[in-house]
Protein backbone atom coordinates (compact mmCIF):
# COMPACT_ATOMS: atom_id res chain seq x y z
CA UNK A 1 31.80 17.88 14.67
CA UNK A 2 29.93 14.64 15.00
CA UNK A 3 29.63 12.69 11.44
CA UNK A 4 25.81 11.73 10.61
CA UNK A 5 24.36 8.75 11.91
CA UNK A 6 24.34 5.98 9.22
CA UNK A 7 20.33 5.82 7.65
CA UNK A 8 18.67 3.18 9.23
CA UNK A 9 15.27 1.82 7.33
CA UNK A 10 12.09 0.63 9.11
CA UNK A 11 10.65 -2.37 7.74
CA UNK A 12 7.63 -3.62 9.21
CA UNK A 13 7.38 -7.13 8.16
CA UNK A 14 4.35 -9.80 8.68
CA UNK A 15 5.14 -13.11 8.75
CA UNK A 16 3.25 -16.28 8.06
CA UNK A 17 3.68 -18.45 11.78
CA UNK A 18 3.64 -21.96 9.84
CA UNK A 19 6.19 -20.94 7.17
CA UNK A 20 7.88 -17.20 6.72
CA UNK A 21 8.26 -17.36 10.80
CA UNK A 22 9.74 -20.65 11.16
CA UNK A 23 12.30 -19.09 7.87
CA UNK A 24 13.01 -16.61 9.48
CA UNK A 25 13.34 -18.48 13.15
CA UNK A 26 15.83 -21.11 11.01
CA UNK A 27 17.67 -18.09 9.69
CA UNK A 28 18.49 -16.80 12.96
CA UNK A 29 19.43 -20.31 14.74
CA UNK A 30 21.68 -21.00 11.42
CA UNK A 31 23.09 -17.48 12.21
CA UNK A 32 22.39 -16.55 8.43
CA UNK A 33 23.41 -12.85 8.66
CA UNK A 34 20.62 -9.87 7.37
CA UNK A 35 19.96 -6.29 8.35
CA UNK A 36 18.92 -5.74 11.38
CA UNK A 37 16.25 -3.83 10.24
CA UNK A 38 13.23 -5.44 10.33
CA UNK A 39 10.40 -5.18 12.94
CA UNK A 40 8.46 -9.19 12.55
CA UNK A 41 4.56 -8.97 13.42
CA UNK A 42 3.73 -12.73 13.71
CA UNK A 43 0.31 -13.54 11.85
CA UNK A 44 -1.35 -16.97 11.64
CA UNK A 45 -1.59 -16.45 7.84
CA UNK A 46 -0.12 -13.92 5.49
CA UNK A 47 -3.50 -14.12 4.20
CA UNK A 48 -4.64 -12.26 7.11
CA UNK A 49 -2.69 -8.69 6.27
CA UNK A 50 -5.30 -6.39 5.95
CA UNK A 51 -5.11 -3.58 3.22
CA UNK A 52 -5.43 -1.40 6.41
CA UNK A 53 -2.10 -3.07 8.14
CA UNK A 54 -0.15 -1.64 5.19
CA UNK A 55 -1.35 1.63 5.12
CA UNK A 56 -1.42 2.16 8.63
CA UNK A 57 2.42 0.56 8.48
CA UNK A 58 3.36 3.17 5.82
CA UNK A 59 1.49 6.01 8.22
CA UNK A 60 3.35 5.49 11.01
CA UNK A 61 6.45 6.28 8.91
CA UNK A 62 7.74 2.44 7.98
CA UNK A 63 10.16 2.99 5.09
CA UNK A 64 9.10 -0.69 3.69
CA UNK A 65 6.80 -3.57 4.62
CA UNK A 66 7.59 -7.04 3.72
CA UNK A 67 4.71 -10.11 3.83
CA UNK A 68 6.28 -13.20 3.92
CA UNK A 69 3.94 -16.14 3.61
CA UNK A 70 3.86 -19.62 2.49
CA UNK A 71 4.53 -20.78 -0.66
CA UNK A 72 1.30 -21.06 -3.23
CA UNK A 73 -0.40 -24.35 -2.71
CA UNK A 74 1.10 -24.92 1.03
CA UNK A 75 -1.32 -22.76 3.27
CA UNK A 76 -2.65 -24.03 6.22
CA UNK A 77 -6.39 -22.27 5.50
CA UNK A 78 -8.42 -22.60 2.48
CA UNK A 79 -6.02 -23.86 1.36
CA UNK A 80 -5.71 -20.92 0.03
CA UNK A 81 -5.04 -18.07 2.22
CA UNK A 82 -1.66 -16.87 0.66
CA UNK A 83 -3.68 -16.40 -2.48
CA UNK A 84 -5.70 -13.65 -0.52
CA UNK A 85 -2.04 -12.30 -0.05
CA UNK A 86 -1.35 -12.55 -3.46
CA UNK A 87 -4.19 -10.16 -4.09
CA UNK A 88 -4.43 -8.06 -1.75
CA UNK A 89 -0.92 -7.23 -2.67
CA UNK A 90 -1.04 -6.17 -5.94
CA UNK A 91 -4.21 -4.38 -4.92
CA UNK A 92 -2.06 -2.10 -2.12
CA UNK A 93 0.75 -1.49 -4.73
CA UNK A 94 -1.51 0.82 -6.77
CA UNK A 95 -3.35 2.30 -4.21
CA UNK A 96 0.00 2.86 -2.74
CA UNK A 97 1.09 4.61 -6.05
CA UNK A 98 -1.78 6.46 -6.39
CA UNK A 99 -0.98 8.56 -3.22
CA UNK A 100 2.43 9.16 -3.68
CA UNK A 101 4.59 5.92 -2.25
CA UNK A 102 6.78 3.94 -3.56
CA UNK A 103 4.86 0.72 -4.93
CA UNK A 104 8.44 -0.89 -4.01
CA UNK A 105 8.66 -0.46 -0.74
CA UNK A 106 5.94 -3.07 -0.37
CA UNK A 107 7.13 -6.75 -0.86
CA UNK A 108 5.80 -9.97 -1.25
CA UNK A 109 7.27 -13.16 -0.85
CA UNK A 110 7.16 -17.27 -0.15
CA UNK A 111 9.29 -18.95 2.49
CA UNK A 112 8.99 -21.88 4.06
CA UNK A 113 9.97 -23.18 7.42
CA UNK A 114 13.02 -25.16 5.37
CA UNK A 115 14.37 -22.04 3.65
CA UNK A 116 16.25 -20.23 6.46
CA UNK A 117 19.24 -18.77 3.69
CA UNK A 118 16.59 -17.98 1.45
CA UNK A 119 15.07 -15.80 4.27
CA UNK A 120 18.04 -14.42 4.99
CA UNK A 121 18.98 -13.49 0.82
CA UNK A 122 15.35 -12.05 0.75
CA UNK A 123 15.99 -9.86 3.67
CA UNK A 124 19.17 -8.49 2.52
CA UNK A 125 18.23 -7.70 -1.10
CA UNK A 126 14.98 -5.79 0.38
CA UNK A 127 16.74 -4.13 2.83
CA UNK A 128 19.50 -3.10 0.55
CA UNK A 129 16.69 -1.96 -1.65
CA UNK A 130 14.96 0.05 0.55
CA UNK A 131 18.04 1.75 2.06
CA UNK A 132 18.80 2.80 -1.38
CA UNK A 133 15.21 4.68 -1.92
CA UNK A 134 15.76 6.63 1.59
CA UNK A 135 12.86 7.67 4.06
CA UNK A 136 9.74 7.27 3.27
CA UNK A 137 9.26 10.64 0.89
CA UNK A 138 12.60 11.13 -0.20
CA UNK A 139 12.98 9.16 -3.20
CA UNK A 140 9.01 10.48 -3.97
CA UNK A 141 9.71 13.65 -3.73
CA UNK A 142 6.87 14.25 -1.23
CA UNK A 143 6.39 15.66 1.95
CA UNK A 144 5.56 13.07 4.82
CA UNK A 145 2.13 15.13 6.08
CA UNK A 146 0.82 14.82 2.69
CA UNK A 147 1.80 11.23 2.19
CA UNK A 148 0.55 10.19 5.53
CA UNK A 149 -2.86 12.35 4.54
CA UNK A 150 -3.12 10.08 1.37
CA UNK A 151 -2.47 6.72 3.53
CA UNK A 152 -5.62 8.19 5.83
CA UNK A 153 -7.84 8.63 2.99
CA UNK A 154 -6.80 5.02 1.80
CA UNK A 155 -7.24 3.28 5.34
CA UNK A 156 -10.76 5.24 5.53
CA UNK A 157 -11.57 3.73 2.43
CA UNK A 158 -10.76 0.07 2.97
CA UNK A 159 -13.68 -1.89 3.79
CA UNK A 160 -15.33 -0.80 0.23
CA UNK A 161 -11.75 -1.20 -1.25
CA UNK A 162 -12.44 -5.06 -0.29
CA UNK A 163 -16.02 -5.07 -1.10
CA UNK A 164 -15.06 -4.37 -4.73
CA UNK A 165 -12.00 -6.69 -4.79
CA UNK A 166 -14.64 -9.58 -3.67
CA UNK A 167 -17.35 -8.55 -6.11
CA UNK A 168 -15.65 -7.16 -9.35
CA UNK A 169 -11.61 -8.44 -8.87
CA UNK A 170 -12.24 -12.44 -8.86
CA UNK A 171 -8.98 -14.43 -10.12
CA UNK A 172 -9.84 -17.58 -12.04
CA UNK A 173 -8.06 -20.12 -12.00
CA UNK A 174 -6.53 -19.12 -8.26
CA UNK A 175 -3.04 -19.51 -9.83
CA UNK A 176 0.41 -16.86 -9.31
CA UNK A 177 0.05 -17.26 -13.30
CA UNK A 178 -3.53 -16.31 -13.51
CA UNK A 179 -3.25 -13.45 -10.63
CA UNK A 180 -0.74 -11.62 -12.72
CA UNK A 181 -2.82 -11.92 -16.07
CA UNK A 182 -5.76 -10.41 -14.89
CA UNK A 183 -4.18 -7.88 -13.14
CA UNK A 184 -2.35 -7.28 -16.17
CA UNK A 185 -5.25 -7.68 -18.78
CA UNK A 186 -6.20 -4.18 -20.61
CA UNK A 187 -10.01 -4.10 -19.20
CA UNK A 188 -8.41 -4.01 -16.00
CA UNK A 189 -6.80 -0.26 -15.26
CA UNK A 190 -10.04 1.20 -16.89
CA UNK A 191 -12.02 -0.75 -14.01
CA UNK A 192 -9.84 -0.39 -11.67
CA UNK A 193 -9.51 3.16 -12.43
CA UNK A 194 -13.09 3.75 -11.85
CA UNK A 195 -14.06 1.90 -9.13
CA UNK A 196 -11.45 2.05 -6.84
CA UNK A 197 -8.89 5.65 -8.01
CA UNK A 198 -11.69 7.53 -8.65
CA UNK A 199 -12.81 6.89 -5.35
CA UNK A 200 -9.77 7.12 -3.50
CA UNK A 201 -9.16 10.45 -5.34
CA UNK A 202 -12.55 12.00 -4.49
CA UNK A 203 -11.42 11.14 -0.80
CA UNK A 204 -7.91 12.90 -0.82
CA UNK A 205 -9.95 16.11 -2.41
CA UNK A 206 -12.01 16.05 0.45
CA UNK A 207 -9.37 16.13 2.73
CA UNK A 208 -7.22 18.90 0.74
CA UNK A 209 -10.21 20.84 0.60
CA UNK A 210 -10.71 20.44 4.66
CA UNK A 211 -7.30 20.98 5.39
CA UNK A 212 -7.94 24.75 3.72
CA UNK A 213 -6.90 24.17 -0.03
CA UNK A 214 -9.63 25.93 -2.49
CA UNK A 215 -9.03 25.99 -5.97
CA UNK A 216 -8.59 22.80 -7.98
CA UNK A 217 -4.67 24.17 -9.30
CA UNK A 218 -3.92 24.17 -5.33
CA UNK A 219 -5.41 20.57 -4.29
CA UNK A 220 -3.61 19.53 -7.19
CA UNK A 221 -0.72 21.02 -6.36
CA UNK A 222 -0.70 19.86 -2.78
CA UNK A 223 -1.93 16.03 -3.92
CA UNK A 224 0.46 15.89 -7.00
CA UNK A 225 -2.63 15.26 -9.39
CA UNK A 226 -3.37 16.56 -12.85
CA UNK A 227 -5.55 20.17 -12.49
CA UNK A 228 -8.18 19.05 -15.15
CA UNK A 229 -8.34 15.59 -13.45
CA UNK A 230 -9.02 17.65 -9.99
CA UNK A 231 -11.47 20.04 -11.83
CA UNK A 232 -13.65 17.00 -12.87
CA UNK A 233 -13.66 15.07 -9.94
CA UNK A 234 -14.59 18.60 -8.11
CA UNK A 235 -17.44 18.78 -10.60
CA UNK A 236 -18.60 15.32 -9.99
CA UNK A 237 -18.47 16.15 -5.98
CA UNK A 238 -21.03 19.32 -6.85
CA UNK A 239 -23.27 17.04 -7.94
CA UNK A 240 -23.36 14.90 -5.32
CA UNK A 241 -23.83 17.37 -2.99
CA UNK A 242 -20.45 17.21 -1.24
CA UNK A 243 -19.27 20.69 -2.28
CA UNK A 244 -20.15 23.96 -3.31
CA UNK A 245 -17.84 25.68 -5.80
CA UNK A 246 -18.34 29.96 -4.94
CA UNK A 247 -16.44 32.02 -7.49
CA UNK A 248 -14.16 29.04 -8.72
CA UNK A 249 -13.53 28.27 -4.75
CA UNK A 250 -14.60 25.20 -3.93
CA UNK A 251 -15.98 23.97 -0.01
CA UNK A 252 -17.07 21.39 1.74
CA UNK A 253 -20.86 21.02 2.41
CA UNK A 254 -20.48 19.79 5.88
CA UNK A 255 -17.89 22.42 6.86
CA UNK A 256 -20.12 25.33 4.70
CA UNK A 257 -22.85 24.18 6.99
């Protein structure tokens, strides 16, 4: 009998061209050894990974995603394009919660063009780290089809995700420091909560309910949500019009039609 193949992770990794790339590019030349498990997408600035990039990564069945960018206070736009990073980054680890992944298997870090071991140590703790957690679903507990359904209903929702971040999420001062106190502050996971879960939420109902779920026990069953959370946002969908709840069945307007 043939033994099992050893588990080998898929980490999708963007990297910053002026900094994480030349790290990584030093790393290699200095023959600094990592796991050879990372795929590199080559971006001008780490600023530029789209919300949509790492749920699309995650879709495709990526086990982790690393953005490597330069360090705060050296980017080559803005200069502050690695603070759009920074953002965007904590945003995604929510969202990413919220349907089911892993916020860890989504990493951010600074390397510049100088730090070839440090690319290499980063690599190498990540990868260890995301070997540990498994495929993508197996240290959730979830199936892939209904994490990958949950990544859809995020990437539909993206360009409102960053109309909000723009409007209602502005950092001041742009510091690491003051990033991570208002995303920690306690008015924070109320608003973000409403303007942005809520949402999402109301989005992966829809899709349950399309997909041929009914009741709100079996959408929250299938989307690993609290019923009475599932029961009110089905109640707030009624009133917009979206469904029509028939002898505690609920269905969607556009497929009633």
């Amino acid at each position: 009998m043939a033994a099992p193949s050893e588990y080998k992770p898929v980490i999708i990794g963007f990297l910053c061209n002026w900094c994480c790339y030349g790290g990584a590019d030093l790393c290699g030349v200095s023959r600094f050894q990592y796991p050879p498990y990372l795929r590199v997408i080559r971006l001008m600035c780490s600023g530029r990974v789209d919300l949509e990039f790492i749920f699309r990564a995650f879709a495709k069945k990526a086990d982790g995603v690393f953005i490597g960018g330069c360090h705060l206070g050296d980017c080559h736009y803005n200069p502050e394009g690695n603070y759009d990073a920074l953002g965007n980054s904590l945003v995604a680890k929510r969202i990413l919660e919220n349907v089911g992944v892993n916020p860890e298997r989504l990493r951010l870090e600074w390397v510049s063009a100088g730090e070839g071991i440090r690319f290499a140590e980063v690599m190498n703790d990540f990868g260890a780290k995301i070997k540990s957690l498994g495929p993508l679903g197996s240290s959730e507990g979830r199936e892939l089809p209904d994490l990958q359904a949950g990544l859809a209903a995020a990437t539909q929702l993206v360009p409102y995700f960053k109309l909000v971040e723009r409007e209602r999420f502005r950092v001041s001062p742009r510091t690491e420091e003051g990033y991570q106190k208002f995303f920690a502050a306690d008015d924070f996971e109320p608003l973000f909560k409403e303007l942005v879960i809520d949402k999402l939420t109301m989005g992966r109902i829809m899709g349950a309910l399309r997909s041929g779920e009914e009741s709100a026990e079996a959408v929250a069953q299938k989307l690993g949500l609290d019923p009475a959370e599932v029961a009110r946002q089905l109640h707030l969908l009624s009133q917009q019009g979206m469904v029509r709840i028939d002898g505690g069945q609920a269905v969607p307007i556009a497929v009633a039609a």
